[in-house]
N, C-alpha and C. Protein backbone atom coordinates (compact mmCIF):
# COMPACT_ATOMS: atom_id res chain seq x y z
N UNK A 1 31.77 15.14 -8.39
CA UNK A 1 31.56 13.71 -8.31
C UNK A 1 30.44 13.37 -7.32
N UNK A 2 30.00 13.94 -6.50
CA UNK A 2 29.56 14.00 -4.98
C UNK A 2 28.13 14.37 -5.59
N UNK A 3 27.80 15.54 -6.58
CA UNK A 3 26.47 15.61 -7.07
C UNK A 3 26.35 14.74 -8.12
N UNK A 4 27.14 13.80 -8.44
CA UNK A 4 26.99 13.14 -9.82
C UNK A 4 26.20 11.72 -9.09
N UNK A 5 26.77 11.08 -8.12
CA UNK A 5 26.45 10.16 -7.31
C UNK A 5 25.09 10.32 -6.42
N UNK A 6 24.48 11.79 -6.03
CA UNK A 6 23.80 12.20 -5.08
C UNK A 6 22.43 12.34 -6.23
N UNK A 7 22.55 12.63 -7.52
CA UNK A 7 21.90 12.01 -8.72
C UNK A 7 21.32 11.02 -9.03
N UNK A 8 22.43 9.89 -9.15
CA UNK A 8 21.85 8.67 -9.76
C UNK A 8 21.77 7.75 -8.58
N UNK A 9 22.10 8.35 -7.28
CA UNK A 9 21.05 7.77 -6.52
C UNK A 9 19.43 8.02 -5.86
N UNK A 10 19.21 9.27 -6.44
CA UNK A 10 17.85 9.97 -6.48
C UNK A 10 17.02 8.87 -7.71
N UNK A 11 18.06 9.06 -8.83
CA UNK A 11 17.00 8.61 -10.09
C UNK A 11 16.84 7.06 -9.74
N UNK A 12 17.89 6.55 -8.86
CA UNK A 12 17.84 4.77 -8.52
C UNK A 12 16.40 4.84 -7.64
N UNK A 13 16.41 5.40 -6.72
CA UNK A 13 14.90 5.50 -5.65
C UNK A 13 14.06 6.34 -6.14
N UNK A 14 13.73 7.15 -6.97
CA UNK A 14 12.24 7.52 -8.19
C UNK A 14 12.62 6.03 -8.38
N UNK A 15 13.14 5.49 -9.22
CA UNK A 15 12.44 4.26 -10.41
C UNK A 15 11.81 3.06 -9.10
N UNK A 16 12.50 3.36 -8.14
CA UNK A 16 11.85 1.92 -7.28
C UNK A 16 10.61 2.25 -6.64
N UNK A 17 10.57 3.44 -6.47
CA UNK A 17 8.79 4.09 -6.21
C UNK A 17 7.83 3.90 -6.95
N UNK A 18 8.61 4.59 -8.52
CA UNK A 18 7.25 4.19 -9.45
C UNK A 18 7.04 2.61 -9.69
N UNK A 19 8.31 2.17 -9.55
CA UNK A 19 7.71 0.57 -9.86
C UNK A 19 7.09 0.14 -8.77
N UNK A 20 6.96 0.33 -7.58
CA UNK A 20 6.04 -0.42 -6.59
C UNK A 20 4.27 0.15 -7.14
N UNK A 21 4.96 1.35 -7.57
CA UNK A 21 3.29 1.96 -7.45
C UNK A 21 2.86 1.61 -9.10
N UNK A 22 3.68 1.25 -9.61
CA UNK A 22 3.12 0.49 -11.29
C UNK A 22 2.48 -1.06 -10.60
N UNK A 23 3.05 -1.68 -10.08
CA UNK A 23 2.63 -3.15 -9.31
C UNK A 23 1.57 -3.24 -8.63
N UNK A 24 1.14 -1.84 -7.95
CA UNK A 24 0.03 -1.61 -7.16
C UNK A 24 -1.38 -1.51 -7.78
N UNK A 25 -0.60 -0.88 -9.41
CA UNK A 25 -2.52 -0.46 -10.04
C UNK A 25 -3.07 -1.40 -10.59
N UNK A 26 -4.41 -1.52 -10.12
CA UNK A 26 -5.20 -2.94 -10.11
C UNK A 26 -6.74 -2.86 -9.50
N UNK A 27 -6.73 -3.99 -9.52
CA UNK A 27 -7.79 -4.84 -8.53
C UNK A 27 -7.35 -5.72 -7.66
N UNK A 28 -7.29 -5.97 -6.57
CA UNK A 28 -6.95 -6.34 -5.63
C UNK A 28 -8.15 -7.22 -5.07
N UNK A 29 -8.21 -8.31 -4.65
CA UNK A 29 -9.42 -9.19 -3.50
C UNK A 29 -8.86 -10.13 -2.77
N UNK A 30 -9.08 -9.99 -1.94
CA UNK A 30 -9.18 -10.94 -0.14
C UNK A 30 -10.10 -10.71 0.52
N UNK A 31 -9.64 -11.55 1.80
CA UNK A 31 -10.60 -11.76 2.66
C UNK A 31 -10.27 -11.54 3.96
N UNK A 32 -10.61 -10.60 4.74
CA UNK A 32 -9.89 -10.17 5.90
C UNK A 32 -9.53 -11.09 7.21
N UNK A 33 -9.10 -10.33 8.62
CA UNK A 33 -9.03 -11.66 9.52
C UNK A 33 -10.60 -12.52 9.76
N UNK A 34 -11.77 -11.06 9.54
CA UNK A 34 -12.45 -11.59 9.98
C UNK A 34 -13.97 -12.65 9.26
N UNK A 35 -13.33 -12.65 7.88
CA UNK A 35 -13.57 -12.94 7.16
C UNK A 35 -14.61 -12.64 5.96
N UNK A 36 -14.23 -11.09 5.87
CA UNK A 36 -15.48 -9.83 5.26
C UNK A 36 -14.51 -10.14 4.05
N UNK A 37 -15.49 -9.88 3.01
CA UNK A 37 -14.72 -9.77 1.60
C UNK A 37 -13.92 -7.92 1.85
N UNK A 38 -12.72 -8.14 0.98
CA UNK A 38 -11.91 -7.08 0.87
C UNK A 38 -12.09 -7.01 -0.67
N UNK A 39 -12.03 -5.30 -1.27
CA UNK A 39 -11.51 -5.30 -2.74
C UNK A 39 -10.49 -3.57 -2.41
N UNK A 40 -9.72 -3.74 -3.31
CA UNK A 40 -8.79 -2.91 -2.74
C UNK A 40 -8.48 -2.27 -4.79
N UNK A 41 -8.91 -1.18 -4.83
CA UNK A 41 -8.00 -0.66 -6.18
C UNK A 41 -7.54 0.49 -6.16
N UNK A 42 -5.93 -0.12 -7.00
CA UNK A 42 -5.11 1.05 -6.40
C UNK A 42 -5.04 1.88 -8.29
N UNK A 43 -5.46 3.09 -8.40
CA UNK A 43 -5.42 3.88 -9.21
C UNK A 43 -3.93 4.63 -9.89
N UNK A 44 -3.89 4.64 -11.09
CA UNK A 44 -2.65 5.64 -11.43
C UNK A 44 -2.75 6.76 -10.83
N UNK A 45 -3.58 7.36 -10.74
CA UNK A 45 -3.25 8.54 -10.09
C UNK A 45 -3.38 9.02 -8.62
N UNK A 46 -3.18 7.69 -8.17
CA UNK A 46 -2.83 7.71 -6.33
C UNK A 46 -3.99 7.74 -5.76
N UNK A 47 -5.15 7.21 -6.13
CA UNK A 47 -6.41 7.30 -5.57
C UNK A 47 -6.61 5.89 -4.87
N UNK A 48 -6.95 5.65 -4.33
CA UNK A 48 -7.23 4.03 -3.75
C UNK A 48 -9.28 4.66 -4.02
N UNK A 49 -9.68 3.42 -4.07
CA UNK A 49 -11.10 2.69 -3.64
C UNK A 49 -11.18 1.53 -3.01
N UNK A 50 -11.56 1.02 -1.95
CA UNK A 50 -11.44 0.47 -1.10
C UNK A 50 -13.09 -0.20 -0.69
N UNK A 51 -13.51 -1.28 -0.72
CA UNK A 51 -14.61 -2.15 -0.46
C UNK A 51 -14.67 -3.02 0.67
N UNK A 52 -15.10 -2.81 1.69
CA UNK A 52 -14.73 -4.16 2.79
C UNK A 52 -16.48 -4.61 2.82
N UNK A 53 -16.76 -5.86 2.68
CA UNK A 53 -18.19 -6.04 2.88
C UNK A 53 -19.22 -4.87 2.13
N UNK A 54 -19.65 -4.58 2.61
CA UNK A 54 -21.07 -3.01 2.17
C UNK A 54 -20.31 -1.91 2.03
N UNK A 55 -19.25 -1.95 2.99
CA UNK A 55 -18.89 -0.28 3.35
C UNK A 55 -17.68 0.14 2.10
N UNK A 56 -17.71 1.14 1.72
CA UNK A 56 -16.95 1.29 0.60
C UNK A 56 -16.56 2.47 1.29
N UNK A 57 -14.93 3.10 0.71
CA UNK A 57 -14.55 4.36 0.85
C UNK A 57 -13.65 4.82 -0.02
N UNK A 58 -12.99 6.17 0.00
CA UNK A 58 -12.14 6.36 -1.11
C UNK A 58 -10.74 7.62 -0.49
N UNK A 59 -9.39 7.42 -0.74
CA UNK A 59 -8.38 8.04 -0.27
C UNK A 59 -7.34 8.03 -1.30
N UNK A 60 -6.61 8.64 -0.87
CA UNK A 60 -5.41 8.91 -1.62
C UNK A 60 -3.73 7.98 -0.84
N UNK A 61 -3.09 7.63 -1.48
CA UNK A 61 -2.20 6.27 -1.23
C UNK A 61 -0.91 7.12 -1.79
N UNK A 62 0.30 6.80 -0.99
CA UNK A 62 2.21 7.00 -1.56
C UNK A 62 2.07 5.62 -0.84
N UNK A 63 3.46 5.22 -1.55
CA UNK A 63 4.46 4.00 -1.33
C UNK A 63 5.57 4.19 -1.03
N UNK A 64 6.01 3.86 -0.23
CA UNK A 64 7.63 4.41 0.12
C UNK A 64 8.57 3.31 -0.40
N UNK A 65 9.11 3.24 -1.52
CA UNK A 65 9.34 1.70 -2.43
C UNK A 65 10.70 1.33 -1.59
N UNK A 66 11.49 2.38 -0.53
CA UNK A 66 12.74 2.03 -0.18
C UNK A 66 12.64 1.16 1.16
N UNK A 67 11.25 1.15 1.49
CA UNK A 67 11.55 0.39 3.01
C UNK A 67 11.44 -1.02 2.61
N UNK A 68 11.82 -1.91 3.61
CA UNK A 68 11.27 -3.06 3.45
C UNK A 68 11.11 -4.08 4.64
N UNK A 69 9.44 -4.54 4.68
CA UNK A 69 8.81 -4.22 3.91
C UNK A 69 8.24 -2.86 3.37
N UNK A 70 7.63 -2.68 2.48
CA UNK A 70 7.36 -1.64 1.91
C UNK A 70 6.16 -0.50 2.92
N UNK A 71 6.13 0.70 2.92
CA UNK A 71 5.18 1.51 3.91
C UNK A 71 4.73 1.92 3.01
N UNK A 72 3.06 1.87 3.41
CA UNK A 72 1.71 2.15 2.63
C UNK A 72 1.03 3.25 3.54
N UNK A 73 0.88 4.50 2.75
CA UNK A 73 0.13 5.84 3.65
C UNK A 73 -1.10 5.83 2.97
N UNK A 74 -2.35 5.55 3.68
CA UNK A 74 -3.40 5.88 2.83
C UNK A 74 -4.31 7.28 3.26
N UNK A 75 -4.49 8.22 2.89
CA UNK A 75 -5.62 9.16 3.79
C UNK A 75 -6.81 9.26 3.26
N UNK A 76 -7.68 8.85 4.13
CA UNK A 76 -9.25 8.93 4.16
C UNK A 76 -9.88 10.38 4.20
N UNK A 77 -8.56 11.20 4.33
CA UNK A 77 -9.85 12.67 4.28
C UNK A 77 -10.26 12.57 5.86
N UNK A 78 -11.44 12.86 6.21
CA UNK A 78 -11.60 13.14 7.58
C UNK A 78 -11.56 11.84 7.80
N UNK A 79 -11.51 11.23 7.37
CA UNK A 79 -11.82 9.58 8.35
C UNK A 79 -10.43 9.08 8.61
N UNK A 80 -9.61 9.85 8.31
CA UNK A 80 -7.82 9.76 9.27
C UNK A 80 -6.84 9.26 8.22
N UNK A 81 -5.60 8.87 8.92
CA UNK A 81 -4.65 8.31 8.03
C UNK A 81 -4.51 6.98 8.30
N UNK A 82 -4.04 6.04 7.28
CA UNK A 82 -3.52 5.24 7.91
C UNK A 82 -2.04 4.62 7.57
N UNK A 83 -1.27 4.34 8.29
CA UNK A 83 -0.03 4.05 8.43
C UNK A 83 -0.09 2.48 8.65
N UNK A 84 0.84 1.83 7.51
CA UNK A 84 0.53 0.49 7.27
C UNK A 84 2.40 0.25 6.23
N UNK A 85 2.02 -1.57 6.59
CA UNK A 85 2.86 -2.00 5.26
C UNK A 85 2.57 -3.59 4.29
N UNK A 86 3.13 -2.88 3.44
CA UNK A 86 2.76 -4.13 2.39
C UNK A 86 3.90 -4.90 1.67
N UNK A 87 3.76 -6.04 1.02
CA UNK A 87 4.43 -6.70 0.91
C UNK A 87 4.01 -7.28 -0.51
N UNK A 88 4.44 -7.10 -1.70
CA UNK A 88 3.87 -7.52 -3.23
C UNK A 88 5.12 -8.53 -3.97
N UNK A 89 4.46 -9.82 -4.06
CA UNK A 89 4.83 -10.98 -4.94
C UNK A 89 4.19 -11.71 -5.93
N UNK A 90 4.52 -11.19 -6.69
CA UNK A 90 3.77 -11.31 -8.65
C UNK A 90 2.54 -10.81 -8.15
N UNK A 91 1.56 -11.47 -7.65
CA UNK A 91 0.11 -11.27 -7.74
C UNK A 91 -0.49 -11.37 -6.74
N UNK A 92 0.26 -11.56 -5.69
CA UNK A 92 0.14 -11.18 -4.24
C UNK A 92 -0.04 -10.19 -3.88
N UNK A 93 -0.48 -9.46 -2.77
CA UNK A 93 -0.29 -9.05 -1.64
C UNK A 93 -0.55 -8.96 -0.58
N UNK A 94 0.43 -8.51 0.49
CA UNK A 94 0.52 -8.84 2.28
C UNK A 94 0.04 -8.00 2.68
N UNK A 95 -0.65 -7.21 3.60
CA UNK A 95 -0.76 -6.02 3.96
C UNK A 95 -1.67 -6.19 5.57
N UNK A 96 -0.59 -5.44 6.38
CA UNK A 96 -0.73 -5.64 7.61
C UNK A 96 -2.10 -4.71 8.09
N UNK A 97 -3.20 -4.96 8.84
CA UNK A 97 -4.05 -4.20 8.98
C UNK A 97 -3.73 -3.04 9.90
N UNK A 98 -4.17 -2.25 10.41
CA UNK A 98 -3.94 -0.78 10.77
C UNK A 98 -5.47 0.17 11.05
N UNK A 99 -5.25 0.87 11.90
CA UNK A 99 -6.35 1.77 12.25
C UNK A 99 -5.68 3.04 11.98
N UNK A 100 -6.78 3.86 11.25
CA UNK A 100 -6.14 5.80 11.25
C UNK A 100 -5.71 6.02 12.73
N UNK A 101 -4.38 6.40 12.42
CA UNK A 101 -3.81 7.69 13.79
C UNK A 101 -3.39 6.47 14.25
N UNK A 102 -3.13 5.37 14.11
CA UNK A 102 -2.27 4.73 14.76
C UNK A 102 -0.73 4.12 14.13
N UNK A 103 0.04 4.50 14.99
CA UNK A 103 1.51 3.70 14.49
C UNK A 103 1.39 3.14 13.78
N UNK A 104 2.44 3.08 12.17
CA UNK A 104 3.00 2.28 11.54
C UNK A 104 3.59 0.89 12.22
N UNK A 105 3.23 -0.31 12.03
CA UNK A 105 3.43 -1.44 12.48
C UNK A 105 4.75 -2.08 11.85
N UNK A 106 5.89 -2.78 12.50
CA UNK A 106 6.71 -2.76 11.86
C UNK A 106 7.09 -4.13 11.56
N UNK A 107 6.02 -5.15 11.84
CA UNK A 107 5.91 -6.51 11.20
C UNK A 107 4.88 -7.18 11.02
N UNK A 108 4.72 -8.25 10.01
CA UNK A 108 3.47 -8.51 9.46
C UNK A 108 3.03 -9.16 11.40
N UNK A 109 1.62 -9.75 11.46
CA UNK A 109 0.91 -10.09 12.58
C UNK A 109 0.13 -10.88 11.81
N UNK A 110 -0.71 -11.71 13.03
CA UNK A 110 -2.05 -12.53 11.93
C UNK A 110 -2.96 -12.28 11.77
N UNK A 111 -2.79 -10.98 12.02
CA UNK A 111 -3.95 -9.98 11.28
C UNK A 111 -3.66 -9.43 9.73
N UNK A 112 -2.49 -9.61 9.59
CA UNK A 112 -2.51 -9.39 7.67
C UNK A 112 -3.20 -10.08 7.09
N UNK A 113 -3.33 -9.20 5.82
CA UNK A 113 -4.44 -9.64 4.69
C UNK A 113 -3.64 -10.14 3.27
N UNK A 114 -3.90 -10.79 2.85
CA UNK A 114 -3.50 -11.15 1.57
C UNK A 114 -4.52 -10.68 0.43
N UNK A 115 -4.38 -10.20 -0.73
CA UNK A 115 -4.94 -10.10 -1.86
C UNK A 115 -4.36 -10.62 -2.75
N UNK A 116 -5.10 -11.33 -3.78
CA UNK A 116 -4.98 -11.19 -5.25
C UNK A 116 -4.89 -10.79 -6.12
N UNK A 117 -4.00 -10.16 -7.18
CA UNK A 117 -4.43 -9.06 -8.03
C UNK A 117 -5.43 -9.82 -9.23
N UNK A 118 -6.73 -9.12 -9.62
CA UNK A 118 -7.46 -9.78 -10.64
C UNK A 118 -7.59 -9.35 -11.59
């Protein structure tokens, strides 16, 4: 009974992962605190591309669909990790800003960003 339960609560948290990360693939645009255009696309196959103003970059993204709000890992490859969270409503999203190598933040600030999905 104990592995039957230890089951279909595995298969309950897979389906809430992939659905955050089905919600995620897109196009994404905002505008940061400081008021640089943002474009943010999150790929099926866990790739982010990422646009702030000129500077463009590219990493790899998990969702942890059980926290909430939700924790966003992105890694830049040498340019670090970053530890972040987000927050997605229909066509929204919240997403608290963050520097690589620094702590996961554990509430939005008024430094979050909002996007659009387009």
């Amino acid at each position: 009974m104990n592995k039957i339960l230890a089951i279909l609560v595995f298969i309950f948290l897979s389906g809430c992962q992939s659905g955050i990360e089905k919600e995620l693939e897109g196009r994404w645009i905002g505008t940061t605190e400081t008021g640089q255009e943002i474009t943010m696309i999150f790929k099926e196959n866990k790739e982010l591309n990422i646009q702030v103003s000129d500077e463009i970059g590219q990493g790899i993204y998990s969702v942890n669909g059980s926290s909430n709000p939700y924790d966003l890992d992105i890694d830049f490859g040498d340019h670090g990790k970053v530890a972040t969270i987000i927050a997605v409503n229909g066509d929204s999203l919240k997403m608290e800003n963050n520097d690589p190598g620094k702590a996961r933040p554990l509430s939005f600030s008024e430094k979050a960003v909002t996007l659009i999905k387009q």
